[in-house]
Protein backbone atom coordinates (compact mmCIF):
# COMPACT_ATOMS: atom_id res chain seq x y z
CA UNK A 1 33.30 -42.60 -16.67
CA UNK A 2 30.56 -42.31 -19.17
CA UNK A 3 27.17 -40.99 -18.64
CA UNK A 4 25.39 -44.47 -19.17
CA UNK A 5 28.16 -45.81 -16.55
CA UNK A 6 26.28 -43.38 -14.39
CA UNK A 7 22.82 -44.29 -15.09
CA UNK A 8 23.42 -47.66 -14.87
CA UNK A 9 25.04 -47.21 -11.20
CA UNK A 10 22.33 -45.50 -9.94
CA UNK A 11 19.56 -47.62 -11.25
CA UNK A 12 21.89 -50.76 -9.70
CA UNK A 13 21.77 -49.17 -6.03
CA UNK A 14 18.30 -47.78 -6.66
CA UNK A 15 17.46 -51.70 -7.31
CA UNK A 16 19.43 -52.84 -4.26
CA UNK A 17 17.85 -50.61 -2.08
CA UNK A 18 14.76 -51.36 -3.40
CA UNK A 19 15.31 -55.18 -3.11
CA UNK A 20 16.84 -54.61 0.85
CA UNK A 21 13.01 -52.80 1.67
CA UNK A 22 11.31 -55.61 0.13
CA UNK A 23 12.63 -58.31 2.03
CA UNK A 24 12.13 -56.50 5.57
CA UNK A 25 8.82 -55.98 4.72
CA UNK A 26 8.33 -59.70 4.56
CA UNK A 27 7.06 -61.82 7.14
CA UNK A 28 9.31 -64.47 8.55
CA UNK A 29 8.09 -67.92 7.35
CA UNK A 30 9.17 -69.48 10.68
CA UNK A 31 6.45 -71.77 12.29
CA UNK A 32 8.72 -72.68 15.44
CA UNK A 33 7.43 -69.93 17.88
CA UNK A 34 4.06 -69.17 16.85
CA UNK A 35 3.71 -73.82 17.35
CA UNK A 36 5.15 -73.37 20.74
CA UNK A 37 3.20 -70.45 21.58
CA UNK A 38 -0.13 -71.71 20.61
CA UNK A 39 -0.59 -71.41 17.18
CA UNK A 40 -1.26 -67.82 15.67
CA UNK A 41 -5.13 -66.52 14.31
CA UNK A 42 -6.83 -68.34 11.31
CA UNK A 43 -7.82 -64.79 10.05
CA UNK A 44 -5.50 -63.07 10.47
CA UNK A 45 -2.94 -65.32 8.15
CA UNK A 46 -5.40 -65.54 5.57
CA UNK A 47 -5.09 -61.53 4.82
CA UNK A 48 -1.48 -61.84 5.58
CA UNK A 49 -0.90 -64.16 2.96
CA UNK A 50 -1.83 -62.20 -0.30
CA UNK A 51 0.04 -59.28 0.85
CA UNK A 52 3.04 -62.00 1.50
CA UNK A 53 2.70 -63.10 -1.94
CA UNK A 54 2.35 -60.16 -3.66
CA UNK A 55 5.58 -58.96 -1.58
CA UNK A 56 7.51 -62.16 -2.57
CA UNK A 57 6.42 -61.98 -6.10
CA UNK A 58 7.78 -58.41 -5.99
CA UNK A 59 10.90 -59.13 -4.87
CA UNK A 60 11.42 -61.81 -7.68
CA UNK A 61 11.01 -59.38 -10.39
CA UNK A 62 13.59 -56.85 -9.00
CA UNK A 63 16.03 -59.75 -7.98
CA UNK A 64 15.86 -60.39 -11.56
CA UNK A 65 16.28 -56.60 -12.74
CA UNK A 66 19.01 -56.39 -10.09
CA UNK A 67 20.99 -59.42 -11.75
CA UNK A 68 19.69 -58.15 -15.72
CA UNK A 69 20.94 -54.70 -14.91
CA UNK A 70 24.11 -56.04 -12.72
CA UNK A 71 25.18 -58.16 -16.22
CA UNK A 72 24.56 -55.14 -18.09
CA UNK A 73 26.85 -52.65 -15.90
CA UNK A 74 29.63 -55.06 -16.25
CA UNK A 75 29.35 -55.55 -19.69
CA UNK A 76 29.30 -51.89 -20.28
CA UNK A 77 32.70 -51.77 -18.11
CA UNK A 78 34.23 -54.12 -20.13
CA UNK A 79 33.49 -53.12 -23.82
CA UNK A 80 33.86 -48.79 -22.74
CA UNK A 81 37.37 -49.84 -22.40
């Protein structure tokens, strides 16, 4: 195993755990319960909202990164061969 094998593995589960933190963080985009329950506060999803896009838009990027970096780890394995 080759040193940029190595690098390459650890930036791949660095990005996975990365991309695993992001999507907890998010909000769940279900509208059932909060309907039932009475709605939810005006305000309050406003501010939510940014920080719900700026966390989605986030996790786009290193979704991509993850697959970029995931194509480039396996062509490494095939052509160190």
């Amino acid at each position: 195993m080759g040193i940029l094998e190595i690098i390459s593995g650890v930036l791949l589960v660095f990005c996975s755990v990365v991309i695993i933190l992001l999507v907890i963080a998010q909000e769940a985009k279900t509208n059932g319960m909060s309907a039932m329950t009475g709605g939810s506060d005006v305000y309050g999803d406003m501010q939510s909202r940014t920080a719900d896009a700026k966390l989605a838009n986030l996790t786009k990027i290193v979704g991509i990164a993850f697959f970029v970096l995931t194509l480039v780890v396996g062509a490494i394995s095939i052509f160190a061969k």
